[in-house]
Protein backbone atom coordinates (compact mmCIF):
# COMPACT_ATOMS: atom_id res chain seq x y z
CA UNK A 1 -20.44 52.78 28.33
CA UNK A 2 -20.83 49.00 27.83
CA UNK A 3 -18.37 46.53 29.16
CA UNK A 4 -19.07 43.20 28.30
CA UNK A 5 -17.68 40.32 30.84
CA UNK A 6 -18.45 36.92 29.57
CA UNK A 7 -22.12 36.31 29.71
CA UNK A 8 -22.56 39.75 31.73
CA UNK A 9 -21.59 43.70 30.43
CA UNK A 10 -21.78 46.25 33.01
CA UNK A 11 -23.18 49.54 31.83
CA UNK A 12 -21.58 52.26 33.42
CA UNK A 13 -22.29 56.62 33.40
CA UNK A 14 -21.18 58.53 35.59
CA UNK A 15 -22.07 57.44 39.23
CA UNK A 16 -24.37 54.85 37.66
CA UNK A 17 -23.65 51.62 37.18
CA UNK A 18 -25.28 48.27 36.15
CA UNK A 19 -24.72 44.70 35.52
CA UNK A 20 -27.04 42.76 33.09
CA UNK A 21 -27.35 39.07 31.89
CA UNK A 22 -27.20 38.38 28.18
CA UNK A 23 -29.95 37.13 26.51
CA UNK A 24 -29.62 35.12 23.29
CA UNK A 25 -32.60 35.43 20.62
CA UNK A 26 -33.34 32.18 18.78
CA UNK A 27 -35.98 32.22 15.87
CA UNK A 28 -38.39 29.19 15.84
CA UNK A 29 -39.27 27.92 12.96
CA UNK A 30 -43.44 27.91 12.68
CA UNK A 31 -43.56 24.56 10.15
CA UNK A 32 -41.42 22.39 12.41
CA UNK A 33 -41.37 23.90 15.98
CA UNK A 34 -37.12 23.84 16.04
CA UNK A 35 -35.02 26.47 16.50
CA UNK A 36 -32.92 27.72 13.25
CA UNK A 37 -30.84 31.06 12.24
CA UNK A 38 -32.19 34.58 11.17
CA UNK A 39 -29.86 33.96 8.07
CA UNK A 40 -30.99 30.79 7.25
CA UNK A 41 -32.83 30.55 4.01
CA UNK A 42 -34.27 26.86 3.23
CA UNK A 43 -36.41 25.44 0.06
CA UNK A 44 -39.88 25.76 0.52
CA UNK A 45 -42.14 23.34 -1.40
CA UNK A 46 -45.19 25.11 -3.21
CA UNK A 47 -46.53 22.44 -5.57
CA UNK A 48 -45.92 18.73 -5.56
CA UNK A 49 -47.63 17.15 -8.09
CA UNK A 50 -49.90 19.56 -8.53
CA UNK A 51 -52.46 20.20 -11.32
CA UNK A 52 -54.24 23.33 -9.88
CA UNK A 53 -53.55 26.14 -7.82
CA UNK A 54 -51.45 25.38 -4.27
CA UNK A 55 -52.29 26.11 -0.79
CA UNK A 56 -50.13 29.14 0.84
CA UNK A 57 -47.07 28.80 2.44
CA UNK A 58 -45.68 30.52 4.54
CA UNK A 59 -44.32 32.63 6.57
CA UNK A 60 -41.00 32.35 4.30
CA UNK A 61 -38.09 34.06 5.96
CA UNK A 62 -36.70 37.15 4.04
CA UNK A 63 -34.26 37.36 0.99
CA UNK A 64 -33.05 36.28 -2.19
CA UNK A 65 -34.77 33.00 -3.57
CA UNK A 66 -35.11 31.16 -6.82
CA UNK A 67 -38.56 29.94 -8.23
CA UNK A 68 -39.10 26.94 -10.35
CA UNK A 69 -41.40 24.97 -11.52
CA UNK A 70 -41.66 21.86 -13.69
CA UNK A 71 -43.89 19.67 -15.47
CA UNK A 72 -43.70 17.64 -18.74
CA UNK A 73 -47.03 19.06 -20.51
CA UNK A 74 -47.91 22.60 -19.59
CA UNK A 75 -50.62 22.22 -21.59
CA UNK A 76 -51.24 25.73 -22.51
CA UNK A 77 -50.93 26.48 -18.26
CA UNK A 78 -49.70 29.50 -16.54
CA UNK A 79 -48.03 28.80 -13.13
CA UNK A 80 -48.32 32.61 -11.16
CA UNK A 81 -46.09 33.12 -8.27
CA UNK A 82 -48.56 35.31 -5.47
CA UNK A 83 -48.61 36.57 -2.08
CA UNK A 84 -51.03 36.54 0.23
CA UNK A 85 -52.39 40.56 1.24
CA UNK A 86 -52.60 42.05 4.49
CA UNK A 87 -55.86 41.65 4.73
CA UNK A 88 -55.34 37.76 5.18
CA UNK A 89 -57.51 36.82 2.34
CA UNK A 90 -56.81 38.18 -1.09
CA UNK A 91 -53.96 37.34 -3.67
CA UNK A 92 -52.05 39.55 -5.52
CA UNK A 93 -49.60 38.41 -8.17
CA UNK A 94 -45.08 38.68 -6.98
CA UNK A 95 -43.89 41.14 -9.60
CA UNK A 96 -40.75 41.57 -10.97
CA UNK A 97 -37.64 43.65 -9.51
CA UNK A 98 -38.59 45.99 -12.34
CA UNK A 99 -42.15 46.31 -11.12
CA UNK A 100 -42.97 45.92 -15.00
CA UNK A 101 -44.16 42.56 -15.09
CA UNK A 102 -46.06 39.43 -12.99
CA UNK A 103 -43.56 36.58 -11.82
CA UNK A 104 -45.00 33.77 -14.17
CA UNK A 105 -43.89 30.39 -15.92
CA UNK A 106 -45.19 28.94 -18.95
CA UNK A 107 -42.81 26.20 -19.40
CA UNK A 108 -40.26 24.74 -16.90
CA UNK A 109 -37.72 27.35 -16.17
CA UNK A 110 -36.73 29.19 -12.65
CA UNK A 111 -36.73 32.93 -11.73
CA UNK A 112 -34.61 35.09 -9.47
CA UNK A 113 -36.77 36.84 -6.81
CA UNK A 114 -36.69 38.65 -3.51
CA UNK A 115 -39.04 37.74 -0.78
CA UNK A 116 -40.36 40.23 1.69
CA UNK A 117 -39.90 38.64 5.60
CA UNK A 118 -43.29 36.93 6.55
CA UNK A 119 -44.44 36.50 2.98
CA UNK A 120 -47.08 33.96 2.63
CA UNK A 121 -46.90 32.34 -1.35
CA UNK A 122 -48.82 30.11 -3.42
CA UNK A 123 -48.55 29.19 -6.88
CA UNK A 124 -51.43 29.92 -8.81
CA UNK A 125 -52.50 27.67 -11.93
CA UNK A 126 -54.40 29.40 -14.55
CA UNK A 127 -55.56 28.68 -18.74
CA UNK A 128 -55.01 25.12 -19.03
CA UNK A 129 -54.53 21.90 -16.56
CA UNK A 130 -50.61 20.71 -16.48
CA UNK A 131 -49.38 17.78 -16.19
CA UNK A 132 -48.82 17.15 -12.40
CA UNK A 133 -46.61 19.90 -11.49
CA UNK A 134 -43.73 20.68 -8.85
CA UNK A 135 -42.72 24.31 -7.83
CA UNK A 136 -39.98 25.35 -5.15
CA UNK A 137 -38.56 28.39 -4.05
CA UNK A 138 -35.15 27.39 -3.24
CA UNK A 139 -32.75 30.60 -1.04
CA UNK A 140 -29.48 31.67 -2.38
């Protein structure tokens, strides 16, 4: 049985008993260093004025995000939403919640997604060259 008693609980069964310190865990955040919350969910900038394909980013903590991107001329451009495989080096498209379709843009417009914990992302720019472009992925 636990008993906790302030930053102590004693753990007690039968003849045994012990008396432990509490330990907080704090999540660090790997782009600035700081501490922050295992809830938190921040906006994290993929493209910023961008006429190609982004670097990654990443890790992204877990959940429910939007995606958008902008630009004034597409220009016949696809902006691709991808993650980065397990192997560390190869790109597969985000699909849908439906699993029927890739996560893509061909105009300025957002799109609901969920985001596996640790994901790394890019946006990938494909069939034309945009305007300069800026994509986010903004949590709810």
């Amino acid at each position: 049985m636990l008993e906790p008693n302030g930053d102590t609980f004693n753990y007690k069964q039968g003849n045994f008993s012990r008396t432990a310190d509490l330990v907080g865990i704090v999540p660090i955040d790997p782009a600035t260093g700081q501490a922050s919350s295992f809830s938190e969910k921040r906006q994290y900038t993929l493209l910023a004025g961008a006429t190609a394909t982004g670097s990654q980013v990443g890790p992204i903590s877990g959940g429910d995000y939007i995606w958008r991107a902008e630009s004034a001329n597409w220009n016949g451009a696809t902006a691709t939403l991808q993650y980065l495989g397990l192997d560390g080096a190869t790109w597969y498209p985000v699909r849908n919640a439906a699993n029927t379709a890739d996560v893509t843009l061909t105009a300025t417009g957002s799109v609901a997604i969920g985001v596996a914990q640790g994901s790394v992302l890019r946006v990938a720019i494909s069939g034309g060259t945009p305007a300069p472009m800026n994509s986010v992925l903004g949590g709810l």
